[in-house]
PDB file of N, CA and C in Angstrom:
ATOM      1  N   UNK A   1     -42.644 -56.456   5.282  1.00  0.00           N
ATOM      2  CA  UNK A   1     -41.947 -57.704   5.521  1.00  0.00           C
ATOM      3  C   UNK A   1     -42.901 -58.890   5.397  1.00  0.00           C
ATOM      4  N   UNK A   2     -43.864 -59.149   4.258  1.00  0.00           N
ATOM      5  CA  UNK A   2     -44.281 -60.179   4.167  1.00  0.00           C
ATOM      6  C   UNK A   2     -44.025 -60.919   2.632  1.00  0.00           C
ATOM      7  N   UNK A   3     -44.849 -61.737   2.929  1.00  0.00           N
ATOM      8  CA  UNK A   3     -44.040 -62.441   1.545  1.00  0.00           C
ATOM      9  C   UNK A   3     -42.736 -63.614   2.152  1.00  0.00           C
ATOM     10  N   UNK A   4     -41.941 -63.667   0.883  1.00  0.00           N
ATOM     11  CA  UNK A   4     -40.469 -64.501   1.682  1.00  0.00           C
ATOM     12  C   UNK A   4     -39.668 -63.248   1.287  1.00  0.00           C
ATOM     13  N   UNK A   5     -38.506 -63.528   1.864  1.00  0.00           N
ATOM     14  CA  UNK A   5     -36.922 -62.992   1.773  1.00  0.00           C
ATOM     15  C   UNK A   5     -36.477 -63.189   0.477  1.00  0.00           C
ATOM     16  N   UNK A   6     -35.794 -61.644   0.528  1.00  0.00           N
ATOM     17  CA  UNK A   6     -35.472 -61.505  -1.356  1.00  0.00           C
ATOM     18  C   UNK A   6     -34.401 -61.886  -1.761  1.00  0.00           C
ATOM     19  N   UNK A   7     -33.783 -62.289  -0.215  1.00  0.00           N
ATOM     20  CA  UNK A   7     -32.080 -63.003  -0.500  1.00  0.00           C
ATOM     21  C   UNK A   7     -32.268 -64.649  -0.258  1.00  0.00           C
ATOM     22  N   UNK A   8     -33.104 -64.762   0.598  1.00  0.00           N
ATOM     23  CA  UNK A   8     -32.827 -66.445   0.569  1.00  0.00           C
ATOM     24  C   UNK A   8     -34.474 -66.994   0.334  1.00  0.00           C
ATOM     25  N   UNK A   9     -34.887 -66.102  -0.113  1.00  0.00           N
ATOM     26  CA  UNK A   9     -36.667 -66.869  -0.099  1.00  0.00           C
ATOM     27  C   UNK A   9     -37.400 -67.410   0.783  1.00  0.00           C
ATOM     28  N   UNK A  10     -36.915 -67.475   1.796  1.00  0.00           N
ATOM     29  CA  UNK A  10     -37.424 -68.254   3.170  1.00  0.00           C
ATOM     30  C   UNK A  10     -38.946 -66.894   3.791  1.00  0.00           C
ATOM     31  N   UNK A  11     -39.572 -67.472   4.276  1.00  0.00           N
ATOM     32  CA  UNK A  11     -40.650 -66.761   4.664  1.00  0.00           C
ATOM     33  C   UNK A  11     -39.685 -65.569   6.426  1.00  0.00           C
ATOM     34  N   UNK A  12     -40.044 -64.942   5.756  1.00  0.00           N
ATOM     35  CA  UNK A  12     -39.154 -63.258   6.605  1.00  0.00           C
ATOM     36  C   UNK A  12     -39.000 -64.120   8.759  1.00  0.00           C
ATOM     37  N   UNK A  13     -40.158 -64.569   9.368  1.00  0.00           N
ATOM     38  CA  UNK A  13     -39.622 -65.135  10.309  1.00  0.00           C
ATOM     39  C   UNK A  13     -38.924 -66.470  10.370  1.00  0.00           C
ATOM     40  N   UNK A  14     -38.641 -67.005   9.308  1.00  0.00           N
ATOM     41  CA  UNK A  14     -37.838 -68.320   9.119  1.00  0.00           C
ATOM     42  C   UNK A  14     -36.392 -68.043   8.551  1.00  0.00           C
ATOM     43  N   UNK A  15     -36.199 -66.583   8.309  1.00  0.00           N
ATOM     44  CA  UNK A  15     -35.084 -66.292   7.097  1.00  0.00           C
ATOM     45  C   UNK A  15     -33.783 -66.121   8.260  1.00  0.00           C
ATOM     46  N   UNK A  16     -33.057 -67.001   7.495  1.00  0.00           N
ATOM     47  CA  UNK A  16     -31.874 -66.941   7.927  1.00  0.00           C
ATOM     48  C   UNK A  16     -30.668 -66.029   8.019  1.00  0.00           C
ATOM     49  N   UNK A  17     -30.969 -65.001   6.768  1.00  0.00           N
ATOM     50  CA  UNK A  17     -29.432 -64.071   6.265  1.00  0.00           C
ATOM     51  C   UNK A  17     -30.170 -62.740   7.234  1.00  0.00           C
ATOM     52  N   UNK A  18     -29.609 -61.840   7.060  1.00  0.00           N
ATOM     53  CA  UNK A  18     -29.554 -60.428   7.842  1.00  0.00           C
ATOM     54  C   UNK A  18     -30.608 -59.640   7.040  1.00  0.00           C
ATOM     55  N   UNK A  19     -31.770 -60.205   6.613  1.00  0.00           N
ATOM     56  CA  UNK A  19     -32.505 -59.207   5.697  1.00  0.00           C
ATOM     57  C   UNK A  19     -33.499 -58.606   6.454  1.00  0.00           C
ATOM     58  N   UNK A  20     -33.752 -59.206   7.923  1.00  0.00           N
ATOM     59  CA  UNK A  20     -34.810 -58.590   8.827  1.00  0.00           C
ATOM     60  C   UNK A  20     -33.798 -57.916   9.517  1.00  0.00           C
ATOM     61  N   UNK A  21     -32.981 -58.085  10.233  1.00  0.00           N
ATOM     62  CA  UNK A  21     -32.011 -57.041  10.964  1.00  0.00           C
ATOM     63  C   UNK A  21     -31.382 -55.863  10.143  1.00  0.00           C
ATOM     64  N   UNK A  22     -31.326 -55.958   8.832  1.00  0.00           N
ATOM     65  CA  UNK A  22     -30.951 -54.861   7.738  1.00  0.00           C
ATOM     66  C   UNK A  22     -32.322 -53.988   7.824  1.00  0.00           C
ATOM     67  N   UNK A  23     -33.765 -54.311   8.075  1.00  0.00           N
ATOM     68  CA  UNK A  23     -34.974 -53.976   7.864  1.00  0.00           C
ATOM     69  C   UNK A  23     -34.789 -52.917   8.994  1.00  0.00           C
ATOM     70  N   UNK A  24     -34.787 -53.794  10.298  1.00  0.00           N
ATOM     71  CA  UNK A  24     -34.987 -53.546  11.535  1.00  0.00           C
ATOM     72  C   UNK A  24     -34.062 -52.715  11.827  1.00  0.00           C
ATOM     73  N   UNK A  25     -33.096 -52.211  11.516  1.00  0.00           N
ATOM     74  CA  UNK A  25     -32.032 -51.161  11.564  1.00  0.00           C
ATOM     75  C   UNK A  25     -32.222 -50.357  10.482  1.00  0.00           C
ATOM     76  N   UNK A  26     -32.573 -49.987   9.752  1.00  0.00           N
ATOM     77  CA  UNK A  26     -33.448 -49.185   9.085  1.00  0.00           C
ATOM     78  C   UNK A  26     -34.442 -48.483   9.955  1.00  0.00           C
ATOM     79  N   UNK A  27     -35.519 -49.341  10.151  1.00  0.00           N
ATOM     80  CA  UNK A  27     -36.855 -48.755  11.116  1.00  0.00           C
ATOM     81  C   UNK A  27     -36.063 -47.930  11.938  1.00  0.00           C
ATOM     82  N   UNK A  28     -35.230 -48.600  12.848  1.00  0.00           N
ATOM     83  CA  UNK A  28     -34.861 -47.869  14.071  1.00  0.00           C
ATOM     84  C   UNK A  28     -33.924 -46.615  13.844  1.00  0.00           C
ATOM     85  N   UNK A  29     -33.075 -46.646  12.731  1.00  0.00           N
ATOM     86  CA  UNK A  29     -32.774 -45.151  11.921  1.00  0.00           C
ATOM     87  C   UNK A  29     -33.837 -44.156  12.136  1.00  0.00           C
ATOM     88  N   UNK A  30     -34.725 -44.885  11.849  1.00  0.00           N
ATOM     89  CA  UNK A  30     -35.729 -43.312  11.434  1.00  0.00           C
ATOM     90  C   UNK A  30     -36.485 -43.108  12.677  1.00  0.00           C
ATOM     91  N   UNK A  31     -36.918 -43.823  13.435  1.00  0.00           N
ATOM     92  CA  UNK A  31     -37.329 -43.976  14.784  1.00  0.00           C
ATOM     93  C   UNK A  31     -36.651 -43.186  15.171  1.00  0.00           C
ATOM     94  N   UNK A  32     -34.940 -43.105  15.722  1.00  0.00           N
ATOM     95  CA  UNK A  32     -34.595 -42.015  16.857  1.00  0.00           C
ATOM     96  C   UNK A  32     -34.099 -40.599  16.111  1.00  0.00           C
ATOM     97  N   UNK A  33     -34.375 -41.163  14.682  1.00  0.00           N
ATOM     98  CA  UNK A  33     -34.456 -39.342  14.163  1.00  0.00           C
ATOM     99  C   UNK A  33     -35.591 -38.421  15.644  1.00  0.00           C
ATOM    100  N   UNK A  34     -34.685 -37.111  15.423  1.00  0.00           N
ATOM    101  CA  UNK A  34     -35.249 -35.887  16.390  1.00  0.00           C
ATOM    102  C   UNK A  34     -36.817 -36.100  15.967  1.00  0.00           C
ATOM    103  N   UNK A  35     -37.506 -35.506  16.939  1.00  0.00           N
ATOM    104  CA  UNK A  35     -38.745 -35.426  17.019  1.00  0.00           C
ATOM    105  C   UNK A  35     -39.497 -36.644  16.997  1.00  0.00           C
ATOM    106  N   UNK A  36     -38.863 -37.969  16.458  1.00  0.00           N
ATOM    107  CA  UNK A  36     -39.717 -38.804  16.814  1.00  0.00           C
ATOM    108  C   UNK A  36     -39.535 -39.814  18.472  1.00  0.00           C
ATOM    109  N   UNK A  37     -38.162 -40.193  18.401  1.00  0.00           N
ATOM    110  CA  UNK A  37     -37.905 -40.578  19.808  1.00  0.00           C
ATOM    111  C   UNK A  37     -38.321 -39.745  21.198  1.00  0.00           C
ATOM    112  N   UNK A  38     -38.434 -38.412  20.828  1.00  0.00           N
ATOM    113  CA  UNK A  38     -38.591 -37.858  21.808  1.00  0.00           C
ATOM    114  C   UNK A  38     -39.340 -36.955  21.946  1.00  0.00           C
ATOM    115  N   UNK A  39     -40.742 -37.237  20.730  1.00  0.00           N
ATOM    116  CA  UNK A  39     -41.648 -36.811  20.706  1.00  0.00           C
ATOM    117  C   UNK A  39     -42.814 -36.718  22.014  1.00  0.00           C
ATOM    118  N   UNK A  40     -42.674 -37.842  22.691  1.00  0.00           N
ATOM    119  CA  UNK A  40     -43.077 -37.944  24.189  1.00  0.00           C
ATOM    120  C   UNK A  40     -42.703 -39.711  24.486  1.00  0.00           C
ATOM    121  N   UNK A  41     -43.083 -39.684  26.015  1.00  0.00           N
ATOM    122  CA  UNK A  41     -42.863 -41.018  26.542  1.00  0.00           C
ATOM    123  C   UNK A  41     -43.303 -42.126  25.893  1.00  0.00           C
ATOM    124  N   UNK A  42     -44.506 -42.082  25.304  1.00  0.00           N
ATOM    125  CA  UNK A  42     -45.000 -43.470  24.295  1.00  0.00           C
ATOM    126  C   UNK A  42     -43.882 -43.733  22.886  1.00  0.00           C
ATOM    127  N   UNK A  43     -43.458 -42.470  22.670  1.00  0.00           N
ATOM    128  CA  UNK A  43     -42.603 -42.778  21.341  1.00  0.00           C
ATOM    129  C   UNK A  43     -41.164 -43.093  22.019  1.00  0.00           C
ATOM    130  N   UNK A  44     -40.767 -42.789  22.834  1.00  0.00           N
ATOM    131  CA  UNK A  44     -38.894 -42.745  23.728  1.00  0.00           C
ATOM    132  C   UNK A  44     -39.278 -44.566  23.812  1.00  0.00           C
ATOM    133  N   UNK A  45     -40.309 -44.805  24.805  1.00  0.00           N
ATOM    134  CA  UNK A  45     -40.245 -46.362  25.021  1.00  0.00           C
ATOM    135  C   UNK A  45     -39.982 -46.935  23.891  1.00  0.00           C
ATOM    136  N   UNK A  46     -40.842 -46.948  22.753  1.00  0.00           N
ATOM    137  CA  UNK A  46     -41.115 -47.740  21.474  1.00  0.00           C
ATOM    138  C   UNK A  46     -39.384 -47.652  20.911  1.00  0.00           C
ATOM    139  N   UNK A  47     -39.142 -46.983  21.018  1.00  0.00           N
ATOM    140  CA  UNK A  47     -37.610 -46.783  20.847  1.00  0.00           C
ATOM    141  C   UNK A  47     -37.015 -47.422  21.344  1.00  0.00           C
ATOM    142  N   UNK A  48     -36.553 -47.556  22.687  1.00  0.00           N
ATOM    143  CA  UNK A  48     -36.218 -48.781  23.977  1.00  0.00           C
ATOM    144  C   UNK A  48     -36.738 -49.474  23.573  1.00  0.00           C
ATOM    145  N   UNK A  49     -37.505 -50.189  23.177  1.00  0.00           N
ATOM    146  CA  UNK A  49     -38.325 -51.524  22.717  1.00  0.00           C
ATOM    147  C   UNK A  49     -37.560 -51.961  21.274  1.00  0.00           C
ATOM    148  N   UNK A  50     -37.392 -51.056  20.237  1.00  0.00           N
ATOM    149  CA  UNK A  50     -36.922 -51.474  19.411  1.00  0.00           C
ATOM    150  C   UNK A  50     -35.429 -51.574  19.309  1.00  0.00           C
ATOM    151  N   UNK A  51     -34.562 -50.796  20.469  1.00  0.00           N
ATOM    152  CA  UNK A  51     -33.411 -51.097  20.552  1.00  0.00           C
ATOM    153  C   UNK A  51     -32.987 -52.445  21.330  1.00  0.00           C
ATOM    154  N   UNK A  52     -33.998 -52.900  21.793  1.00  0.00           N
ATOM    155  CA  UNK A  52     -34.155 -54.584  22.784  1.00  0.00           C
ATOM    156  C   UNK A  52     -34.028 -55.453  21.950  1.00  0.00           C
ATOM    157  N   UNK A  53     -35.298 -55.065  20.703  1.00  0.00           N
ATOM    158  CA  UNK A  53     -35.054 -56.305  19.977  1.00  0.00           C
ATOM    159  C   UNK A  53     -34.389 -56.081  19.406  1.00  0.00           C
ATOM    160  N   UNK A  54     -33.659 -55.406  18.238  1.00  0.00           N
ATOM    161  CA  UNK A  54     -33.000 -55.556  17.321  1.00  0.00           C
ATOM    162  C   UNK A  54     -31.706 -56.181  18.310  1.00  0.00           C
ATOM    163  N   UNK A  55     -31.424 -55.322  19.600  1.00  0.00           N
ATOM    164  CA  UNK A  55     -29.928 -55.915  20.428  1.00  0.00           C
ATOM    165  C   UNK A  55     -29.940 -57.890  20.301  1.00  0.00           C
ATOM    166  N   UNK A  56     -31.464 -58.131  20.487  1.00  0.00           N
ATOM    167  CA  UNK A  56     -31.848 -59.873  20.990  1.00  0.00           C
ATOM    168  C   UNK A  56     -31.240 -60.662  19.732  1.00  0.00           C
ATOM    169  N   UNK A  57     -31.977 -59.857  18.529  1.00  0.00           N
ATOM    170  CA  UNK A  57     -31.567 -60.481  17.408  1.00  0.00           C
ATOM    171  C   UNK A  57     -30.484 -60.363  17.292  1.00  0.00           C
ATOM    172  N   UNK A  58     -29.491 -59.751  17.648  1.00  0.00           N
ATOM    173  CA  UNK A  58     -28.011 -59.521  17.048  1.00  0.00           C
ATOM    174  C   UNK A  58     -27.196 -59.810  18.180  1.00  0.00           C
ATOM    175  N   UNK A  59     -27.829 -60.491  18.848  1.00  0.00           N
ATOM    176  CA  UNK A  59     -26.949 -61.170  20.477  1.00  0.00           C
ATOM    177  C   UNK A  59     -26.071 -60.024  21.350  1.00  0.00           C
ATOM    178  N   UNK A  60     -26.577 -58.509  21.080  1.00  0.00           N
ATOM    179  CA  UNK A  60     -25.980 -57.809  21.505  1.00  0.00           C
ATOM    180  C   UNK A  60     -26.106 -57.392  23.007  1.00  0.00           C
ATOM    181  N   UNK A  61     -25.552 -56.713  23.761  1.00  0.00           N
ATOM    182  CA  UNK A  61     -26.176 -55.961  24.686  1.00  0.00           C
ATOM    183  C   UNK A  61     -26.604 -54.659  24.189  1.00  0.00           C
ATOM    184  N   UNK A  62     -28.123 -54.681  25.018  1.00  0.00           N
ATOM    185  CA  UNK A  62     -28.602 -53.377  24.348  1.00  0.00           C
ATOM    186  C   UNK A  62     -28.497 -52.101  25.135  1.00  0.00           C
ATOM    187  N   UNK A  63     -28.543 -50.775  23.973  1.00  0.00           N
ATOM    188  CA  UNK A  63     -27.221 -49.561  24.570  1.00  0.00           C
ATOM    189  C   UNK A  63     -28.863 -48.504  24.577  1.00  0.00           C
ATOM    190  N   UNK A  64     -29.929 -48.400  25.464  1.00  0.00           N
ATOM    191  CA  UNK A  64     -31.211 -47.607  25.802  1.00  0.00           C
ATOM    192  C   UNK A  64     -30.631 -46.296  25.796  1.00  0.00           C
ATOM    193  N   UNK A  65     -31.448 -44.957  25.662  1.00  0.00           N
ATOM    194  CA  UNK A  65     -31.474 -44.026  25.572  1.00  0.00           C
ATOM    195  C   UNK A  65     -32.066 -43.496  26.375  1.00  0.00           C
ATOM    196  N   UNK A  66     -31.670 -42.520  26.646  1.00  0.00           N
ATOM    197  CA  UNK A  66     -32.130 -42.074  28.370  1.00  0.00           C
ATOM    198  C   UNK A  66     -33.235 -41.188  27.679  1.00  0.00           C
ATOM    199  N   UNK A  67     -34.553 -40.794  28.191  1.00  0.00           N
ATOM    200  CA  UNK A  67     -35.331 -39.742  28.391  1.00  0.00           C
ATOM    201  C   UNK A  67     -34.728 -38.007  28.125  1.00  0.00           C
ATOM    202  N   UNK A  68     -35.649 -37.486  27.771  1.00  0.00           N
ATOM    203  CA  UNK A  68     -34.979 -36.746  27.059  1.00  0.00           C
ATOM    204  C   UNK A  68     -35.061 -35.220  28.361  1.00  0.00           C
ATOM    205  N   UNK A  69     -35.030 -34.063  28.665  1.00  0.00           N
ATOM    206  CA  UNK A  69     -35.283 -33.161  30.001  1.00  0.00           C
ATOM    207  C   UNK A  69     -36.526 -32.070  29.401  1.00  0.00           C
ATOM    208  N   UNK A  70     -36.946 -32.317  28.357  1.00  0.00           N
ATOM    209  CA  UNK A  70     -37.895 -31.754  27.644  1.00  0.00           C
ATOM    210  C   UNK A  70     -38.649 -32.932  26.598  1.00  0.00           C
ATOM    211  N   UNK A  71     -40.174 -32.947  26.328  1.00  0.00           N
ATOM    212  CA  UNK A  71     -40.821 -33.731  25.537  1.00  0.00           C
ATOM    213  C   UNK A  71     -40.799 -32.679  24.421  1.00  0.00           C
ATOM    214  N   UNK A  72     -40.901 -32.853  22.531  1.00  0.00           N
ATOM    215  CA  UNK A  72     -40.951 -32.584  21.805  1.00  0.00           C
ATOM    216  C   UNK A  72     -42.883 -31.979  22.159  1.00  0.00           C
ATOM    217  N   UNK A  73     -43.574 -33.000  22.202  1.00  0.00           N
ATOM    218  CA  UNK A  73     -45.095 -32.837  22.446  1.00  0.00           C
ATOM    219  C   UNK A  73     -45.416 -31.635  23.108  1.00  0.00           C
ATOM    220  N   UNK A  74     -44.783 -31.592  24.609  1.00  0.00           N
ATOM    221  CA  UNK A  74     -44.867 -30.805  24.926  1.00  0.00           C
ATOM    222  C   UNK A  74     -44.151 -28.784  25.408  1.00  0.00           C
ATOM    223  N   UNK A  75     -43.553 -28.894  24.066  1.00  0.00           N
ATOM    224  CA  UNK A  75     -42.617 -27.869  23.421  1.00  0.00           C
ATOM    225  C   UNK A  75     -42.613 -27.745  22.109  1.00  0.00           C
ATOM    226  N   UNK A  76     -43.863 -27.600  21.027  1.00  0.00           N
ATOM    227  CA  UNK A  76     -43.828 -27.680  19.992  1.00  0.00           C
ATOM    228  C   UNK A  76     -43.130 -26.263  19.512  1.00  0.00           C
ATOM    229  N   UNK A  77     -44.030 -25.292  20.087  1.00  0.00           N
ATOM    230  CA  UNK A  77     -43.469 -23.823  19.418  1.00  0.00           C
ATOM    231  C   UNK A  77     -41.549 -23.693  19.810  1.00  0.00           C
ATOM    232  N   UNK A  78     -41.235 -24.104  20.850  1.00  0.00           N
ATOM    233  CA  UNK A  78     -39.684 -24.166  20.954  1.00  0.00           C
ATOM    234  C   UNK A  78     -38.762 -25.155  19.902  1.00  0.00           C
ATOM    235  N   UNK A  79     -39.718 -26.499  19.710  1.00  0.00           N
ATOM    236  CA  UNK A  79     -39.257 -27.657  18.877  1.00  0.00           C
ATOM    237  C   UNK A  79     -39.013 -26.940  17.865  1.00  0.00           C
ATOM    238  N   UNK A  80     -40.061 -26.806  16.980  1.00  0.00           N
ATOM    239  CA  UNK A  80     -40.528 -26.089  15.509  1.00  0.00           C
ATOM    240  C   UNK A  80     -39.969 -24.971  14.987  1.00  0.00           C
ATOM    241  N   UNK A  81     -39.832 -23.569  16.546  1.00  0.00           N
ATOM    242  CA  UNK A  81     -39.947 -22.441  15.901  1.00  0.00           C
ATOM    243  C   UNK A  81     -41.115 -21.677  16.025  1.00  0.00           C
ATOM    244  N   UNK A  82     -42.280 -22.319  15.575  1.00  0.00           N
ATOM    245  CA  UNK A  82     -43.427 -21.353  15.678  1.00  0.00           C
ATOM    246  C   UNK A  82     -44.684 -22.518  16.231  1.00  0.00           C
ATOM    247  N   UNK A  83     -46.030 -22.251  16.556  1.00  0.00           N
ATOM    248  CA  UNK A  83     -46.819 -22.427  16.963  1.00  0.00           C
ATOM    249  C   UNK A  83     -47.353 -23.822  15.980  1.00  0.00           C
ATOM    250  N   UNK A  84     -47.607 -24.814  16.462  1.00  0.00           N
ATOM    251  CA  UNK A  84     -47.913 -25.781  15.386  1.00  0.00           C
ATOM    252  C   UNK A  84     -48.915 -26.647  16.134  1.00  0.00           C
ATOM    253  N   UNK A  85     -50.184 -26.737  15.410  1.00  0.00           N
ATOM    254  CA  UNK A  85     -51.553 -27.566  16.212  1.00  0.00           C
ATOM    255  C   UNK A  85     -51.141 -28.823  15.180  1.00  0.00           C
ATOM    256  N   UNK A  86     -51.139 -29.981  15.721  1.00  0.00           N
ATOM    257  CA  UNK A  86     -51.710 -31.099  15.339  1.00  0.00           C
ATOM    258  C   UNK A  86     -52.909 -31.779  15.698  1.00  0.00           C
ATOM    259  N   UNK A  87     -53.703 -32.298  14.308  1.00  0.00           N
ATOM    260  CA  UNK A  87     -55.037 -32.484  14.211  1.00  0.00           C
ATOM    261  C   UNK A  87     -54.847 -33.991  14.459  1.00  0.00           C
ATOM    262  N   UNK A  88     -55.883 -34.686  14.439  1.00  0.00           N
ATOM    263  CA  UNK A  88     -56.136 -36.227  14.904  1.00  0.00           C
ATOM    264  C   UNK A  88     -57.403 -36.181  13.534  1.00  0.00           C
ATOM    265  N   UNK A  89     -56.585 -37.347  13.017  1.00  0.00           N
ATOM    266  CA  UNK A  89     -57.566 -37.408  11.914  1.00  0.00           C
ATOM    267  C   UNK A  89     -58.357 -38.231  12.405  1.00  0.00           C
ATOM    268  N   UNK A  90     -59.863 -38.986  11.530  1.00  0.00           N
ATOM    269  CA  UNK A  90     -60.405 -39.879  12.066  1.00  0.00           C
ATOM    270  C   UNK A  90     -60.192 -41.259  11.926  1.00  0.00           C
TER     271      UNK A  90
END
């Protein structure tokens, strides 16, 4: 989202038409896809966070997602199926 807007040219926080809330509802599509919302508590919030704003921008009331009774993180082999290490790159 930098640059201007591909519908009205306006620089993306000045833009007037729905091309950041079309963005931003996108992101948040893929955000509460399984495993990432509720991959653990840092990812569920960021979720709540992005359902705040996108609600602010769209004058909505916003509809949060409750916590989940199991973390993905900590249930990988149940998540997955089988045993799965994730590495931390550098």
């Amino acid at each position: 989202m930098s640059g201007e807007c591909d519908k009205c040219g306006e620089h993306p926080l000045e833009c007037k038409c729905k091309y950041i809330v079309e963005e931003l509802e996108e992101l948040l599509h893929i955000q509460m896809m399984n495993g990432n919302w509720n991959y653990d508590p840092y990812m569920h919030g960021m979720t709540n966070g992005m359902i705040l704003f996108l609600s602010l921008m769209k004058g909505e009331v916003p509809k949060f997602i409750d916590a989940p009774e199991k973390w993905v993180s900590e249930n990988r082999e149940e998540f997955f199926g089988r045993q799965v290490e994730i590495k931390d790159e550098p």
